[in-house]
Protein backbone atom coordinates (compact mmCIF):
# COMPACT_ATOMS: atom_id res chain seq x y z
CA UNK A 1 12.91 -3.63 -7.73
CA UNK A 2 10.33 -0.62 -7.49
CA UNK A 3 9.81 -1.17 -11.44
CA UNK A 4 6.95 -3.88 -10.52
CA UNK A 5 5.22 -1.46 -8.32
CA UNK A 6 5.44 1.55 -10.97
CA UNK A 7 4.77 -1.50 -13.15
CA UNK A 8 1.18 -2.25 -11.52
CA UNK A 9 0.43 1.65 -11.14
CA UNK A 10 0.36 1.67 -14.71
CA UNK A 11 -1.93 -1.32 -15.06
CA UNK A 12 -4.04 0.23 -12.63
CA UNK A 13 -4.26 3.42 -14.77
CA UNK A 14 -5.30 1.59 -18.01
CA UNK A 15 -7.71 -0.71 -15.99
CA UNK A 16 -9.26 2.83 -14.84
CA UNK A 17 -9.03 4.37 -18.39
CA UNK A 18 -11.00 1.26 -19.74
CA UNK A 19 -13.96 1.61 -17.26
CA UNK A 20 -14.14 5.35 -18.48
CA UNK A 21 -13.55 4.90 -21.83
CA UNK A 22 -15.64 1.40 -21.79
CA UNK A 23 -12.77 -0.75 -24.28
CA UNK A 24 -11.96 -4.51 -23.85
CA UNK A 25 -8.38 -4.68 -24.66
CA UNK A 26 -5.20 -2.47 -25.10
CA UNK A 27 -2.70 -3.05 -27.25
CA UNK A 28 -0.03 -1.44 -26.79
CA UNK A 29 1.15 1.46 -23.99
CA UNK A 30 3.60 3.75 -24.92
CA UNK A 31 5.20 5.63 -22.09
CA UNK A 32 7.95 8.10 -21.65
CA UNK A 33 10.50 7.13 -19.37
CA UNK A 34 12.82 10.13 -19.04
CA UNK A 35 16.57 8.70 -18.89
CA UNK A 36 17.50 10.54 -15.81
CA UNK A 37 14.09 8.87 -14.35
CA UNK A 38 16.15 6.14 -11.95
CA UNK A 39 13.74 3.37 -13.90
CA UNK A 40 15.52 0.71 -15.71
CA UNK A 41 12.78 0.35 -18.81
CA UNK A 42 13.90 -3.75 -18.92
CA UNK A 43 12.97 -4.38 -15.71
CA UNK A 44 9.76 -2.43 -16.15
CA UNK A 45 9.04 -4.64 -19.36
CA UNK A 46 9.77 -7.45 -17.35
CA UNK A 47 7.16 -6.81 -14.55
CA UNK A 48 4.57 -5.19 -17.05
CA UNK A 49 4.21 -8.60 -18.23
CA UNK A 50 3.96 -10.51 -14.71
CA UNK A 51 1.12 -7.62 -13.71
CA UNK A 52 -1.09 -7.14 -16.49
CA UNK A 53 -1.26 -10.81 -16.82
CA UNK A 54 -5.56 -11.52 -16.54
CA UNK A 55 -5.86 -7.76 -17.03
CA UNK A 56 -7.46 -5.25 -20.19
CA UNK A 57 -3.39 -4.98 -20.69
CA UNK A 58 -2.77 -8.82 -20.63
CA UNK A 59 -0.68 -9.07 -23.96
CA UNK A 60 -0.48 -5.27 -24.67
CA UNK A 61 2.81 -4.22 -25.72
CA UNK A 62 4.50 -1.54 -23.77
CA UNK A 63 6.61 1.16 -26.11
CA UNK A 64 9.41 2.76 -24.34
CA UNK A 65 10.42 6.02 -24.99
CA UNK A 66 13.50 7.45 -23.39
CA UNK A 67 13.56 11.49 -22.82
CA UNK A 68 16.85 12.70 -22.71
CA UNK A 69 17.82 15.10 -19.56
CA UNK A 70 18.03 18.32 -19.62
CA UNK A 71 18.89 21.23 -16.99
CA UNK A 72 19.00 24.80 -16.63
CA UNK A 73 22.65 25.95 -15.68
CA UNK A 74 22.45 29.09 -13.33
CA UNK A 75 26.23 29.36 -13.68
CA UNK A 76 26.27 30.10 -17.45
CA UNK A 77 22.75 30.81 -17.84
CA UNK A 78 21.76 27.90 -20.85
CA UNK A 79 19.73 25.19 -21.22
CA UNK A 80 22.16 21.98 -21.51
CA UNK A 81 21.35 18.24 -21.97
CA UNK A 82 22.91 16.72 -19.06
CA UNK A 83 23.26 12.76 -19.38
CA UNK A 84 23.69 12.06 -15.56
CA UNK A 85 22.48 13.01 -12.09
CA UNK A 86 25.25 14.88 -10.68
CA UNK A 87 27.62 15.35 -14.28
CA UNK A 88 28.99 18.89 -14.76
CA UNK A 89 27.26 21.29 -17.38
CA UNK A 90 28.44 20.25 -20.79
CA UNK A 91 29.25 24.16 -21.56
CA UNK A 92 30.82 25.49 -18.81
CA UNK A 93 31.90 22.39 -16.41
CA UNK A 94 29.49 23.87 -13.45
CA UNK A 95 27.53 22.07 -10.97
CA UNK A 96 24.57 24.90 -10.56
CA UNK A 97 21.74 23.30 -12.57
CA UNK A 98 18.05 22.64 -12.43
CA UNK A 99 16.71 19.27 -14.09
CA UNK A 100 14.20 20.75 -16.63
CA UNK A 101 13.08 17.47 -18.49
CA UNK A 102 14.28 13.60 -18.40
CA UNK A 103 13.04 12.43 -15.05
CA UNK A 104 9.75 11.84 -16.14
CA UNK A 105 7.43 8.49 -16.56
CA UNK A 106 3.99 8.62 -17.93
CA UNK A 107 1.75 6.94 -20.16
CA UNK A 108 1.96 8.89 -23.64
CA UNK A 109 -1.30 7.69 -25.28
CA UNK A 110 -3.05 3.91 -25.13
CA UNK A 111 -3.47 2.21 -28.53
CA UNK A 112 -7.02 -0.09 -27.65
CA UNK A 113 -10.25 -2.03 -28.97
């Protein structure tokens, strides 16, 4: 389950922000976690609470956004949404395209004290 390990990278992050930024406790974390991303966003709930247990994030709520995917088709030319590694274009049936957005996961903004 590589979720626990993106999981702590993230505590890691806001334990770094809050030694910058010099605040005592987050609230909440939302983050974008594209839907073509290969992260399943219950399991990295479910570790985000075992990590930032005894942490600046120990009770902060983490806010899941999900990015749809989205390609470049060089076989008709068009951006498409595409809703699965490997699927077809949705406008011409090709398999010629470039992921453009939806594999992404980063921290969108911190809410703290």
């Amino acid at each position: 389950m590589h979720e626990v390990a993106l999981a702590e990278a993230i505590v890691d992050l806001v334990r770094d922000q809050a030694r910058r930024d010099a605040f005592a406790r987050v609230r909440s974390i939302r983050i974008a976690v594209g839907a073509l991303s290969h992260v399943e966003p219950r399991a990295l709930e479910f570790g985000f609470e075992a990590v930032s247990r005894g942490t600046v994030a120990d009770g902060a709520k983490l806010v899941v956004e999900r990015p749809s995917g989205e390609g470049w088709c060089t076989d008709c030319n068009a951006t498409v949404q595409i809703l699965a590694n490997g699927a077809p274009c949705p406008r011409c049936g090709g398999h010629r395209w470039v992921l453009t957005a939806g594999d992404e996961l980063r921290v969108v903004d911190l809410e703290v004290d």
